[in-house]
N, C-alpha and C. Protein backbone atom coordinates (compact mmCIF):
# COMPACT_ATOMS: atom_id res chain seq x y z
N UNK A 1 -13.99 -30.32 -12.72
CA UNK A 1 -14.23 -28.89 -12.87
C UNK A 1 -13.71 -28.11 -11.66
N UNK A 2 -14.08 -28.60 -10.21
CA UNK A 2 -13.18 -28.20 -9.28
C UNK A 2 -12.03 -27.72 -9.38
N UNK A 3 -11.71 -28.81 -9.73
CA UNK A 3 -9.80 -28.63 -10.37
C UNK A 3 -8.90 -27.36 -10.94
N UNK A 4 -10.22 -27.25 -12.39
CA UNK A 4 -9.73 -25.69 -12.68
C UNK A 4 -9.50 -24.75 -11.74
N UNK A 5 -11.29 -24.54 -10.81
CA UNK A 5 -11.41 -23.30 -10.08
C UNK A 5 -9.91 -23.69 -8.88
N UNK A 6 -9.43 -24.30 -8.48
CA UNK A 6 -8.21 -24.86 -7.19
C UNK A 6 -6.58 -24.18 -8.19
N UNK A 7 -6.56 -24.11 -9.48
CA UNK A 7 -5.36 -23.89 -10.71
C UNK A 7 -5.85 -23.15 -10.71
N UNK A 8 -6.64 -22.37 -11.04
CA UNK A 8 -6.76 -20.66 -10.93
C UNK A 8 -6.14 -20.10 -9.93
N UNK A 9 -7.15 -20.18 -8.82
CA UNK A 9 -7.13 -19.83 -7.49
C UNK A 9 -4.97 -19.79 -7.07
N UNK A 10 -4.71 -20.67 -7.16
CA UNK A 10 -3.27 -21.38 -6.80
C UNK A 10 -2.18 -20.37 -7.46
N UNK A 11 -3.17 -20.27 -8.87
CA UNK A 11 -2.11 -19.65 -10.11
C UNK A 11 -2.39 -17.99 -9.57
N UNK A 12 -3.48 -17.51 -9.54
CA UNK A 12 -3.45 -15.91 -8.68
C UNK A 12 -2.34 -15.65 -7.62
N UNK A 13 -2.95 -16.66 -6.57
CA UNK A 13 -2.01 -16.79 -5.11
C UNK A 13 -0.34 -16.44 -5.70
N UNK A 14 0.24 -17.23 -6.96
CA UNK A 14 1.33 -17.38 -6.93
C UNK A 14 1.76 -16.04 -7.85
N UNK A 15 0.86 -15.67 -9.00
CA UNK A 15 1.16 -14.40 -9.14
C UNK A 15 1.60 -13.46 -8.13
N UNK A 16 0.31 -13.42 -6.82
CA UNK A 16 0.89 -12.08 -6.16
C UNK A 16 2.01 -12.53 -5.63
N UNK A 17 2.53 -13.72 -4.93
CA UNK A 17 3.79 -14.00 -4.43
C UNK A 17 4.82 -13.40 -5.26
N UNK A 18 4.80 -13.76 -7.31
CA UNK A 18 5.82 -13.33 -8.09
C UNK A 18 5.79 -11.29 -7.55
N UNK A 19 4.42 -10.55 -7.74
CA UNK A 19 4.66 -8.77 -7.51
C UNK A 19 5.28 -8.89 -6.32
N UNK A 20 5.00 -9.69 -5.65
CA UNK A 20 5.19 -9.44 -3.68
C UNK A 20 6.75 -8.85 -4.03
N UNK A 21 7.72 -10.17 -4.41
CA UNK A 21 9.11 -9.54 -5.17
C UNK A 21 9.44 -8.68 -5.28
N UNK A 22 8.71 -8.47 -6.76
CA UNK A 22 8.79 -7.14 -7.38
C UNK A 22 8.26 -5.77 -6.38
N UNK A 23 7.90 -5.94 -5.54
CA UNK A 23 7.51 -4.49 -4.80
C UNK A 23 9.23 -4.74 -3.84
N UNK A 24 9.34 -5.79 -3.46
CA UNK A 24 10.35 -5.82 -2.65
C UNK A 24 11.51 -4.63 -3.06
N UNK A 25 11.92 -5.42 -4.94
CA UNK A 25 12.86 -5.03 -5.87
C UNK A 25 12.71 -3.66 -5.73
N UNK A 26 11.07 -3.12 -5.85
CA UNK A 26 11.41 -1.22 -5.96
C UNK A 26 10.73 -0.13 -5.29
N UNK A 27 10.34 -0.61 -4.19
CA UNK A 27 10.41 -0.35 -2.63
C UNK A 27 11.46 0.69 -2.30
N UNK A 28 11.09 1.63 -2.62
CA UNK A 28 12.04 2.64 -2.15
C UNK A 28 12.79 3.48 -2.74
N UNK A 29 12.75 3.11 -3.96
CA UNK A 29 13.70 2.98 -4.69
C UNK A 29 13.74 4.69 -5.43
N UNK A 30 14.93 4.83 -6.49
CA UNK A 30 15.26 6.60 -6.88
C UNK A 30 13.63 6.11 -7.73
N UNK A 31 12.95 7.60 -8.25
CA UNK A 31 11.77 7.30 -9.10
C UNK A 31 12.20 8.21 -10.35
N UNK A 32 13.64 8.55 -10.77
CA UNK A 32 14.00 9.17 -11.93
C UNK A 32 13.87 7.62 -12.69
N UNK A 33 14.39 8.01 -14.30
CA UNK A 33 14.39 6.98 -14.91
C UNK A 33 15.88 6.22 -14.66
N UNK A 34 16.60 7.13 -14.23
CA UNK A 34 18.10 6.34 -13.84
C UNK A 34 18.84 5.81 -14.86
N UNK A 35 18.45 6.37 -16.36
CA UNK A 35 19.10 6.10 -17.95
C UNK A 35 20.36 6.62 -17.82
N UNK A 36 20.46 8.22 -17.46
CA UNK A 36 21.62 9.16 -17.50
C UNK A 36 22.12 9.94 -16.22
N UNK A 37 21.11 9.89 -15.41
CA UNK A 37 21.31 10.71 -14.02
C UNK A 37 20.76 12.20 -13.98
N UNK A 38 20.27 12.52 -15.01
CA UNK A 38 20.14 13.92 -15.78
C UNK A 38 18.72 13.93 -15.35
N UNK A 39 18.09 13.18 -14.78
CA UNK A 39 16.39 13.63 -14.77
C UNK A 39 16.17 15.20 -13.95
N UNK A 40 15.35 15.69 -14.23
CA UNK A 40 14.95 17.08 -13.85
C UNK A 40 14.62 16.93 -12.66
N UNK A 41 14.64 18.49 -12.00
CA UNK A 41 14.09 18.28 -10.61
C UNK A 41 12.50 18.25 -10.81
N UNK A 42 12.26 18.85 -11.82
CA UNK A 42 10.45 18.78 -11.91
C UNK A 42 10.26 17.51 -12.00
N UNK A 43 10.86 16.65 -12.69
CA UNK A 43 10.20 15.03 -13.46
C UNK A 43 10.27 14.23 -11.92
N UNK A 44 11.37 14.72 -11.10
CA UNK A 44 11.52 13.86 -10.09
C UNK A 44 10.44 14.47 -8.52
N UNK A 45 9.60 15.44 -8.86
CA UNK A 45 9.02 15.94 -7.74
C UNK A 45 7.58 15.52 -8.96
N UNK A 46 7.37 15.36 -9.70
CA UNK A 46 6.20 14.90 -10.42
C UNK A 46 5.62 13.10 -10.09
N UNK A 47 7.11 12.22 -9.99
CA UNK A 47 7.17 10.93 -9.80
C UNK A 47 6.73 11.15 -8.32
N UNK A 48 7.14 11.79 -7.42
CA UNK A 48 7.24 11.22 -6.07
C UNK A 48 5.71 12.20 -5.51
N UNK A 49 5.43 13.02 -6.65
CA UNK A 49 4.02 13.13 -6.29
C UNK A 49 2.97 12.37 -6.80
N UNK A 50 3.31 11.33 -7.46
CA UNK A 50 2.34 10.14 -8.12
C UNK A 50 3.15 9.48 -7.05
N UNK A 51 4.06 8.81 -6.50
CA UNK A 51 3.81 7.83 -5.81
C UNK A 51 2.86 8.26 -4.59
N UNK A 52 2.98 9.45 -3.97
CA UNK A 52 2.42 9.71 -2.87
C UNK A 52 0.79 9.47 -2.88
N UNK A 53 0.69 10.00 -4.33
CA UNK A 53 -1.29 9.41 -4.38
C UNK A 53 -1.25 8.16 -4.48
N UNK A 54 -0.66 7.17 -4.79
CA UNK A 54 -0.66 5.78 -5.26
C UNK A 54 -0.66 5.49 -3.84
N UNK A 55 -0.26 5.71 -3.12
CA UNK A 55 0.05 5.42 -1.54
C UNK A 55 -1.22 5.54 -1.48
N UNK A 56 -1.80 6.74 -1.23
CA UNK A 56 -3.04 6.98 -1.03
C UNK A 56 -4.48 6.47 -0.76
N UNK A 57 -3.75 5.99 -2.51
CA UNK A 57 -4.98 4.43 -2.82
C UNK A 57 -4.94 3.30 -2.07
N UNK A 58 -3.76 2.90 -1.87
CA UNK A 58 -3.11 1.57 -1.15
C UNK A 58 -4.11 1.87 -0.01
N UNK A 59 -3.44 2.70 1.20
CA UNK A 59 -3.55 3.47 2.68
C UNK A 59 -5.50 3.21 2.29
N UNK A 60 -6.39 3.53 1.87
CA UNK A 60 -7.65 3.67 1.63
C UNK A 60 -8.31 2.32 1.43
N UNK A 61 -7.61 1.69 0.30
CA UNK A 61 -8.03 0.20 0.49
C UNK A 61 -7.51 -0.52 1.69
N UNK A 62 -6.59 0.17 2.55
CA UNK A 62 -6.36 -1.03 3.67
C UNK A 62 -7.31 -0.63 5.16
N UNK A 63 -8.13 0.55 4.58
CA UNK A 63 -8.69 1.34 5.80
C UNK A 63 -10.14 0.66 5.36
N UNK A 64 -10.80 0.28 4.04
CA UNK A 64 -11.74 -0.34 3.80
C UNK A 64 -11.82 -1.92 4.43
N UNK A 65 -10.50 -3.06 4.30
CA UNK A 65 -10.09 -4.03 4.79
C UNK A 65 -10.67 -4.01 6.00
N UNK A 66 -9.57 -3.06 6.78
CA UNK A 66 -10.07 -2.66 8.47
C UNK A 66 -11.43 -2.96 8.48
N UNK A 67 -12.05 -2.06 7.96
CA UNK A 67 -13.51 -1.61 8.10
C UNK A 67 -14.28 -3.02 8.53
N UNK A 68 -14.60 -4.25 7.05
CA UNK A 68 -15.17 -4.91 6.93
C UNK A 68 -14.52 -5.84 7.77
N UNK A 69 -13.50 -5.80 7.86
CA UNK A 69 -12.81 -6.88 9.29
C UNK A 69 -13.36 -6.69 10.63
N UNK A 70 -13.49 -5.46 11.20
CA UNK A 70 -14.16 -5.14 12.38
C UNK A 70 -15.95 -5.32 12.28
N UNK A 71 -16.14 -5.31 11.31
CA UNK A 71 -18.06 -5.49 11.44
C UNK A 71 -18.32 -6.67 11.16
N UNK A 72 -17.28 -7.25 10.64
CA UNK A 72 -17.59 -8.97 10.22
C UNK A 72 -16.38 -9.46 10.71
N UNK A 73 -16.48 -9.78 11.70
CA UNK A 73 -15.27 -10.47 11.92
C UNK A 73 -15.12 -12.37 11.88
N UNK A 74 -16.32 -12.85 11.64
CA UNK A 74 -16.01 -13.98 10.69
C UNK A 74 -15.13 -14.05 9.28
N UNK A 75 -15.43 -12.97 8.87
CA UNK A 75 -14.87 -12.52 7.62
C UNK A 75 -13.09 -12.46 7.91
N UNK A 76 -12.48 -12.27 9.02
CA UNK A 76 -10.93 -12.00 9.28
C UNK A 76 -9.91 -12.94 8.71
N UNK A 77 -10.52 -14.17 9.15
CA UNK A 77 -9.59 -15.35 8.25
C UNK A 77 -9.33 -15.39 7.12
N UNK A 78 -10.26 -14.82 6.54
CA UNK A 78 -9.98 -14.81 4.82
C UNK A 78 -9.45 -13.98 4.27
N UNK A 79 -9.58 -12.47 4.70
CA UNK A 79 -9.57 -11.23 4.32
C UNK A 79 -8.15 -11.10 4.99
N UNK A 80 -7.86 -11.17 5.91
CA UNK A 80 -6.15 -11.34 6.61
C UNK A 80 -5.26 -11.30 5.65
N UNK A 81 -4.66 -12.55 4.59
CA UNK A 81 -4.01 -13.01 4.10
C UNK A 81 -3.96 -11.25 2.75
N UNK A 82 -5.13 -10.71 2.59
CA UNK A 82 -5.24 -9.60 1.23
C UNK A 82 -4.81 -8.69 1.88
N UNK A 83 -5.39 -7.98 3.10
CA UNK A 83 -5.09 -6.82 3.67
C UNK A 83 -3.50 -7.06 4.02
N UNK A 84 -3.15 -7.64 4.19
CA UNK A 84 -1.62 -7.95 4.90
C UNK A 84 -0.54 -7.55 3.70
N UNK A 85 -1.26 -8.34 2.52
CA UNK A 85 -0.81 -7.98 1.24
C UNK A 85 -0.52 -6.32 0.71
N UNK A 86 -1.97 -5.79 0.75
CA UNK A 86 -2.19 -4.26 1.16
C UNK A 86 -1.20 -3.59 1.83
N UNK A 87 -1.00 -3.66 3.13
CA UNK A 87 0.09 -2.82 3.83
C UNK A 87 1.21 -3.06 3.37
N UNK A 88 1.52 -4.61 2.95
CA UNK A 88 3.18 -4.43 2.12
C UNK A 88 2.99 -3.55 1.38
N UNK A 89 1.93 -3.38 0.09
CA UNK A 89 2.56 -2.30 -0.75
C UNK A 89 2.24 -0.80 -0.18
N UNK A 90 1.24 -0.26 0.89
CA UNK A 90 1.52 0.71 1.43
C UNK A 90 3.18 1.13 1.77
N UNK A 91 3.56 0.11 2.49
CA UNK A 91 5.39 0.28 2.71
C UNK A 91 5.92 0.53 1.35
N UNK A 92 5.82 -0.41 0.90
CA UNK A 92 6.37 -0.09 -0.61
C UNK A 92 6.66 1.28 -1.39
N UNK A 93 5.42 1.27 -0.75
CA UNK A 93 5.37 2.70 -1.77
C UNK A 93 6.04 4.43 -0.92
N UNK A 94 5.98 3.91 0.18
CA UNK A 94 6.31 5.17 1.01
C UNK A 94 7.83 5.05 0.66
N UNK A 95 8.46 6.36 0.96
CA UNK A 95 9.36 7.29 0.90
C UNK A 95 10.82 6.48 1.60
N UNK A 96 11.79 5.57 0.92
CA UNK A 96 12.60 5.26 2.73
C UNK A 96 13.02 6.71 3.61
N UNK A 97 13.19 6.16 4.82
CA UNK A 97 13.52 6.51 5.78
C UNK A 97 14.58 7.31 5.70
N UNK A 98 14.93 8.70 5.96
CA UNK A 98 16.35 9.44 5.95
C UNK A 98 16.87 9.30 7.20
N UNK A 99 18.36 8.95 6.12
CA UNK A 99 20.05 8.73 7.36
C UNK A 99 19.84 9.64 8.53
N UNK A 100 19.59 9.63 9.41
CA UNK A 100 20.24 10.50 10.68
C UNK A 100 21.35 10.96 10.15
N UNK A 101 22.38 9.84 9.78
CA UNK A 101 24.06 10.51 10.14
C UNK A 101 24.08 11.61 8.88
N UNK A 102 23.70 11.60 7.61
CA UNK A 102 23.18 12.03 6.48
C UNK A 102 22.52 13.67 6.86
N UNK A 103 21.62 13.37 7.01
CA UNK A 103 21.12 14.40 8.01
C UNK A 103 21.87 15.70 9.48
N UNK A 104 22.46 15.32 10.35
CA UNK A 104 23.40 15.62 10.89
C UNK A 104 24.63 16.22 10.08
N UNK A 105 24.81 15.60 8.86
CA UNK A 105 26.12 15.65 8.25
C UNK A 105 25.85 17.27 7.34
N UNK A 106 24.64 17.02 7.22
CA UNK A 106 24.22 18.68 6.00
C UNK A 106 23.72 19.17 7.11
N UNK A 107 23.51 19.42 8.55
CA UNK A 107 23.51 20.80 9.37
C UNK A 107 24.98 21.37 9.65
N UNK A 108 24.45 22.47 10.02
CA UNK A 108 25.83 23.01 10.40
C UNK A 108 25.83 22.97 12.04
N UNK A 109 26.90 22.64 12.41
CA UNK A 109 27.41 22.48 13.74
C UNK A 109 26.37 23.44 14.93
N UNK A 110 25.82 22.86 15.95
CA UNK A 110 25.33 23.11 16.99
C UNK A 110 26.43 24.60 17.27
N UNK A 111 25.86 25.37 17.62
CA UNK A 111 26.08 26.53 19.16
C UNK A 111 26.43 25.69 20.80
N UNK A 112 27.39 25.64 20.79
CA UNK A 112 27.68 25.07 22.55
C UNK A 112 26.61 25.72 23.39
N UNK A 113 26.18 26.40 23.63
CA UNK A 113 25.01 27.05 23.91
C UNK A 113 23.56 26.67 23.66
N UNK A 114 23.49 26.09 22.72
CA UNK A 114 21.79 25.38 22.18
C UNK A 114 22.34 23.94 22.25
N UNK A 115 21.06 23.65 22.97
CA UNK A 115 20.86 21.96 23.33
C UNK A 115 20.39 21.37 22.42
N UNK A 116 20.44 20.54 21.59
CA UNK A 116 19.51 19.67 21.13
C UNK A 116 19.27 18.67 21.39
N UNK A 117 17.82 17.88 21.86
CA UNK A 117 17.95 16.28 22.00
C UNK A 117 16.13 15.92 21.19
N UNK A 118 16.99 14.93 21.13
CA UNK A 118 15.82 13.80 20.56
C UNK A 118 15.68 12.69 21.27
N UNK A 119 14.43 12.93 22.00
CA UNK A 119 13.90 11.23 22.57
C UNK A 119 13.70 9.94 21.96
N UNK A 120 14.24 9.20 22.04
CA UNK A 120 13.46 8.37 21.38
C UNK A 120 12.02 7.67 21.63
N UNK A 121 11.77 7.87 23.38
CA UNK A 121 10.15 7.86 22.90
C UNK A 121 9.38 8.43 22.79
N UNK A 122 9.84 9.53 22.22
CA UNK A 122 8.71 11.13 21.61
C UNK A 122 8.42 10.14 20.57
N UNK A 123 8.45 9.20 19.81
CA UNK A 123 7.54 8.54 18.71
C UNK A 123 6.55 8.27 19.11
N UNK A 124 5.00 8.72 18.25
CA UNK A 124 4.01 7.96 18.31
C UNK A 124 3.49 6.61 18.55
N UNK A 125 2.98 5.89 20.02
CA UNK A 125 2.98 4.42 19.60
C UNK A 125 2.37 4.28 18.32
N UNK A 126 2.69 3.28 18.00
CA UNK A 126 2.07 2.57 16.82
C UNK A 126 0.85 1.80 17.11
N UNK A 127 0.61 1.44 18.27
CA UNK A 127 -0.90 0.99 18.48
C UNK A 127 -1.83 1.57 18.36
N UNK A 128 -2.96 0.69 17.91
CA UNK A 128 -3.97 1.99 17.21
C UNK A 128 -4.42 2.23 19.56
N UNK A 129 -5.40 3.60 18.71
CA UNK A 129 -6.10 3.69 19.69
C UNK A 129 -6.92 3.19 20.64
N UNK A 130 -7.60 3.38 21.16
CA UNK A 130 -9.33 2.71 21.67
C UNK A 130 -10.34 3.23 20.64
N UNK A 131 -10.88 2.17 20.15
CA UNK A 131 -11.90 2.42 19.01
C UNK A 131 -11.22 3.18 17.73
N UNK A 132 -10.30 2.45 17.62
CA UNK A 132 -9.42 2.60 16.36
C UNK A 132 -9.22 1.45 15.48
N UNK A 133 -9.81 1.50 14.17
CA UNK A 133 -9.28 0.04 13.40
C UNK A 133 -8.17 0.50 13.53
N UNK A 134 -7.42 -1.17 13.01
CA UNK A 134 -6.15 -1.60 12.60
C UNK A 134 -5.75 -0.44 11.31
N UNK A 135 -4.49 0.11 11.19
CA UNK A 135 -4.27 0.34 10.40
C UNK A 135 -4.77 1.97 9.81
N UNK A 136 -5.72 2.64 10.87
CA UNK A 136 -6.26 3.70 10.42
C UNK A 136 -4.84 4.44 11.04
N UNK A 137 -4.88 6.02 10.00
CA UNK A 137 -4.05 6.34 10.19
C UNK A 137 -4.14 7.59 10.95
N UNK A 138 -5.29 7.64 11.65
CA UNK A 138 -5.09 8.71 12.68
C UNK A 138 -5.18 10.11 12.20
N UNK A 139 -6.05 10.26 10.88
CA UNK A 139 -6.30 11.36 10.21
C UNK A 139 -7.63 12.20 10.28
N UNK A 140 -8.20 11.47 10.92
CA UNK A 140 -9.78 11.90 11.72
C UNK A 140 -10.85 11.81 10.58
N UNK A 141 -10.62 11.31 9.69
CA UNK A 141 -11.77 10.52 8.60
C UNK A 141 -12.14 9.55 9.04
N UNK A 142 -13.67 9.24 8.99
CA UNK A 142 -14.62 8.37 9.23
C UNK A 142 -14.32 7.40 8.84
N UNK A 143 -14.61 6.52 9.25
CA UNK A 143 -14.66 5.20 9.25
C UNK A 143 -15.41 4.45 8.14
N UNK A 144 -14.55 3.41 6.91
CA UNK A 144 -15.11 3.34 6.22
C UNK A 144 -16.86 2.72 5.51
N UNK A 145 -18.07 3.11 5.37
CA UNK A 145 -19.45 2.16 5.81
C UNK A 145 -19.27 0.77 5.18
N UNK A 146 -19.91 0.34 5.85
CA UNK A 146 -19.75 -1.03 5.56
C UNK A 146 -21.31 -1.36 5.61
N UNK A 147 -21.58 -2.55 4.87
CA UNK A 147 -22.84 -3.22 4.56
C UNK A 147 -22.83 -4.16 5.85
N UNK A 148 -24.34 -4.23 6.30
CA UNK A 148 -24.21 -5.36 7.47
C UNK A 148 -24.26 -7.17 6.98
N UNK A 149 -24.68 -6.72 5.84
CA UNK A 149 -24.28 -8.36 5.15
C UNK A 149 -22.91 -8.32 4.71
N UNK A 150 -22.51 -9.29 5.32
CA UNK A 150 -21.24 -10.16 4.97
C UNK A 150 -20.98 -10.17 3.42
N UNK A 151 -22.01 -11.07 2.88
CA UNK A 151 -21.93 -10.94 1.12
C UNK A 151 -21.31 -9.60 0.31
N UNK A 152 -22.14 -8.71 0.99
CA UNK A 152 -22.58 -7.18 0.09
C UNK A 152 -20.81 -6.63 0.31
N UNK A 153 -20.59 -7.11 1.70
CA UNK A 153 -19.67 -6.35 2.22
C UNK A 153 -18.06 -6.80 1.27
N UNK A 154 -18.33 -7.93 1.32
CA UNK A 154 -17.03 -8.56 0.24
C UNK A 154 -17.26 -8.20 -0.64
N UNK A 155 -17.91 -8.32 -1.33
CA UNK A 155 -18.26 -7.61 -3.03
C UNK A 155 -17.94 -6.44 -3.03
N UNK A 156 -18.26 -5.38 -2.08
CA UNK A 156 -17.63 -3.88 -2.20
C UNK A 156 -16.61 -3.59 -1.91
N UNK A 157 -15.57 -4.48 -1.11
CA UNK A 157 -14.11 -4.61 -1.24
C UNK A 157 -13.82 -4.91 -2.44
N UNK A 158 -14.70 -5.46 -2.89
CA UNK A 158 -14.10 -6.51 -4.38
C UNK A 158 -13.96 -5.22 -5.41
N UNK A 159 -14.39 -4.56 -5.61
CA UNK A 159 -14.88 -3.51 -6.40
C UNK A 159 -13.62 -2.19 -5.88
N UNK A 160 -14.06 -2.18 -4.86
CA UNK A 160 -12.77 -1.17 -4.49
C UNK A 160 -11.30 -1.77 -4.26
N UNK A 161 -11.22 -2.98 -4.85
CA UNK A 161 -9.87 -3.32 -5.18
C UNK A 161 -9.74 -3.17 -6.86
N UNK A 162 -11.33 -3.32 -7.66
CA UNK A 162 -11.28 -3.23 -8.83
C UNK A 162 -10.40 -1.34 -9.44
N UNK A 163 -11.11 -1.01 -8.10
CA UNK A 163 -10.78 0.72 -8.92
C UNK A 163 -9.31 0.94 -8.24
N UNK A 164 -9.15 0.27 -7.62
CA UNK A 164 -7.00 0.64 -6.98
C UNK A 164 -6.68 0.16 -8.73
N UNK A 165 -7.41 -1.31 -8.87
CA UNK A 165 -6.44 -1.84 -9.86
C UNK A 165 -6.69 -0.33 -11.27
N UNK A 166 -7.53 0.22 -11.40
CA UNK A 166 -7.72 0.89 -12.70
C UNK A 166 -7.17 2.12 -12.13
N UNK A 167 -7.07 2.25 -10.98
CA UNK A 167 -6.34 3.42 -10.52
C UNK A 167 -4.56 3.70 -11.02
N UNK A 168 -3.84 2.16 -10.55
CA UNK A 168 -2.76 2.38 -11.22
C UNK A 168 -2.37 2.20 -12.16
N UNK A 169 -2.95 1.37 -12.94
CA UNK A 169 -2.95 1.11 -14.15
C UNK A 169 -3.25 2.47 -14.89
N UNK A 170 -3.81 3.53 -14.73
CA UNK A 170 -3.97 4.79 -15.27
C UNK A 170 -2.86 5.64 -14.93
N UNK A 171 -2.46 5.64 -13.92
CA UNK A 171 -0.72 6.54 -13.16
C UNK A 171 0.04 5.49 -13.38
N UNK A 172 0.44 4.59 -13.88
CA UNK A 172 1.77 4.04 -14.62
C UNK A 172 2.31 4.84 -16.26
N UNK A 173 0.75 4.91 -16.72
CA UNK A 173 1.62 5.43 -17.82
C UNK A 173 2.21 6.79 -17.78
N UNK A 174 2.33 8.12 -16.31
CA UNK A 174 2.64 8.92 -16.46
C UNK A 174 3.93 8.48 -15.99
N UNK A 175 3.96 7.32 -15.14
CA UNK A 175 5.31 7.42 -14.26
C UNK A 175 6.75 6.79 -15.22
N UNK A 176 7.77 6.89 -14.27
CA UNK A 176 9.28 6.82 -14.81
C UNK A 176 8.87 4.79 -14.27
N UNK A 177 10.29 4.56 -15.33
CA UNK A 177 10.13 3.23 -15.34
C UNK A 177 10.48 2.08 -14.40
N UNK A 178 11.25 2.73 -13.30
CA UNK A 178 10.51 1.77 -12.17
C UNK A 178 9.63 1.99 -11.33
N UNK A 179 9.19 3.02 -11.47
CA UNK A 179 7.70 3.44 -10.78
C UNK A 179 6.49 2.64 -11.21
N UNK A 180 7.15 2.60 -12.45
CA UNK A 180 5.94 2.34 -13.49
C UNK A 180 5.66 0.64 -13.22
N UNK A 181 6.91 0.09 -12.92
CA UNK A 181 6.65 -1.59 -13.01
C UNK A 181 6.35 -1.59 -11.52
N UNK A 182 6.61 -1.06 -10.52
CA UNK A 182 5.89 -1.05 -8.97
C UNK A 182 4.16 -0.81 -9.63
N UNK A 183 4.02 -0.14 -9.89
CA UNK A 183 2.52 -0.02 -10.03
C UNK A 183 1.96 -0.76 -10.69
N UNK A 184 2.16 -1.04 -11.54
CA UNK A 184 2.27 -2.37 -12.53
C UNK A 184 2.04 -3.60 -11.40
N UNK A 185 2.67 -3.50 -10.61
CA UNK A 185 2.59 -4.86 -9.70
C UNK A 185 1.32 -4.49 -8.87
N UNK A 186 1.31 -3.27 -8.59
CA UNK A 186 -0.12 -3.41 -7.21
C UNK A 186 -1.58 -3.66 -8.40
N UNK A 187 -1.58 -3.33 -9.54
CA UNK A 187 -2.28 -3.44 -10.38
C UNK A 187 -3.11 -4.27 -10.45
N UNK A 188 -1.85 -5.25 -11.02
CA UNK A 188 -2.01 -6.43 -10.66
C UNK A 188 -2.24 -7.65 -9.41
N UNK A 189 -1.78 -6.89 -8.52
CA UNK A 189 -2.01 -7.47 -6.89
C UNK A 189 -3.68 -7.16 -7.06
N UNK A 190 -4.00 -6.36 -7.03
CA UNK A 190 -6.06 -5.89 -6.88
C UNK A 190 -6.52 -6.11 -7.78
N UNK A 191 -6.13 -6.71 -9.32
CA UNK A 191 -7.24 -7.50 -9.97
C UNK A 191 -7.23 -8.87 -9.58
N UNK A 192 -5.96 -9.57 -8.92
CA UNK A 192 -6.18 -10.75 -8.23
C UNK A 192 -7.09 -10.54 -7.21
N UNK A 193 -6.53 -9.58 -6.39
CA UNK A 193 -7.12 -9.78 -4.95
C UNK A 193 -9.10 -9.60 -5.13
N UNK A 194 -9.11 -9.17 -6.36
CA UNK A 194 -10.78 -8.70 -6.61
C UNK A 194 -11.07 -9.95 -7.04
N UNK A 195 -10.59 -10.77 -7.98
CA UNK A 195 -11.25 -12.06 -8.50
C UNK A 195 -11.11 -13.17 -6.97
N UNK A 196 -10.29 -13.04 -6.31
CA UNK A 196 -10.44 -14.00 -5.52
C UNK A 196 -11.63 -13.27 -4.10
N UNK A 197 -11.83 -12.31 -4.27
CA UNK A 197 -13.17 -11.93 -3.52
C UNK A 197 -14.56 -12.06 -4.19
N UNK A 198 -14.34 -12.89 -5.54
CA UNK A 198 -15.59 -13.11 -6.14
C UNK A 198 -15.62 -14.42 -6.53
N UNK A 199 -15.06 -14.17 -7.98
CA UNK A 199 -15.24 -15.42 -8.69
C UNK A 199 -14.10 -16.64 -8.12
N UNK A 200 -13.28 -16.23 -7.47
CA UNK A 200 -12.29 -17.36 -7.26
C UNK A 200 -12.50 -17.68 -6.00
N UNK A 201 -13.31 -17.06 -5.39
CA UNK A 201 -14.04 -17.64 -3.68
C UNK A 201 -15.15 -18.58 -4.04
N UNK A 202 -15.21 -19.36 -2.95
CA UNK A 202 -16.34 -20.42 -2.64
C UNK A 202 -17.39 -19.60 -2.41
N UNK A 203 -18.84 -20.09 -3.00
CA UNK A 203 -19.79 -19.26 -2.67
C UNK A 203 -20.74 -19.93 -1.72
C-alpha cells in the first residue's frame, strides 16, 4: 500500500516537472492569440491585465510560503522545493524585460546640452531587508498570519494553494490561448502542490 502513496507522490513530482516546461515554453511570451496578427489593442491590454492579477496570485502564495517558512522553520526543507516552484511561475508570468537598444531606438536623439545617465547601481538590491521575508516585495503589507502549529500552518498553505489553483482555472477561460495553457499549468502546479501538503505527505 506504501507503494501506491510513493507512485502518486513520484507521479505529482513529475507532473509539475512536465508544467515546469510548459511555463518555460510561455514565459513571456505575445498574449494575443497569434492566429492572424490582427488581435485588438483592447483584447491585448485585457490579456496582459489578467496576466498581471495571475501574477498577483502567484507573488501572494509565495509571500504565504515566506510566512510559514520563517515561523516554522523546521518546516523549510519541505516547503523549499514548492515555494521555489512558486517564484518560477511568478517569473513566468511577469512581463519580459524591454530592449534598451529598442528603447533608445524609439527616442528621439538627446540635445548636446542634456545629459543623460543611467547608473547601473541605482538598482534596488535585491536582498530583502532586515526583518524582511524572502521574497516579500517591499509593498508595505503585513506579513502573512500564520498558525503557531506547524500542522494548522501547512494545511492553510494547502488551501491557499487550493484557491491559486481555482483561481486560474477561472481566468483561463477568459484568456487567449497561450495564456490560457500557462495558467492551465500553474493550475495545475497548486492542485499538486496542495495534495502533496496533505494527502500525499507523511503524517
Amino acid at each position: 500500500m506504501r507503494r501506491t502513496g510513493t507512485t502518486r507522490r513520484g507521479a505529482l513530482l513529475a507532473a509539475g516537472a512536465a508544467a515546469g516546461g510548459l511555463l518555460t515554453a510561455c514565459s513571456g511570451g505575445d498574449d494575443g492569440d497569434g492566429s492572424d496578427g490582427t488581435t485588438s489593442a483592447a483584447a491585448v491590454r485585457a490579456a496582459k491585465a489578467l496576466r498581471v492579477k495571475s501574477a498577483g496570485t502567484r507573488r501572494e502564495l509565495l509571500r504565504q510560503y515566506d510566512a510559514v517558512m520563517e515561523r516554522h522553520p523546521d518546516e523549510a526543507a519541505r516547503l523549499a522545493p514548492l515555494r521555489g516552484a512558486v517564484a518560477r511561475h511568478v517569473t513566468a508570468l511577469s512581463p519580459p524585460p524591454r530592449s534598451p537598444e529598442k528603447d533608445e531606438s524609439a527616442k528621439p536623439s538627446p540635445s548636446p546640452t542634456r545629459s543623460v545617465s543611467v547608473s547601473p547601481t541605482a538598482a534596488p538590491s535585491s536582498a530583502p531587508s532586515p526583518g524582511t521575508a524572502v521574497g516579500d516585495t517591499g509593498d508595505g503589507r503585513a506579513t502573512p498570519s500564520v498558525s503557531a502549529d506547524p500542522v494548522t500552518a501547512v494545511k492553510a498553505l494547502a488551501a491557499a494553494e487550493r484557491r491559486a489553483a481555482d483561481a486560474h482555472a477561472d481566468a483561463l477561460v477568459h484568456a487567449p490561448p497561450e495564456l490560457a495553457r500557462l495558467l492551465a499549468s500553474l493550475a495545475a502546479a497548486s492542485a499538486a502542490h496542495a495534495y502533496l501538503l496533505t494527502e500525499g505527505s507523511p503524517s
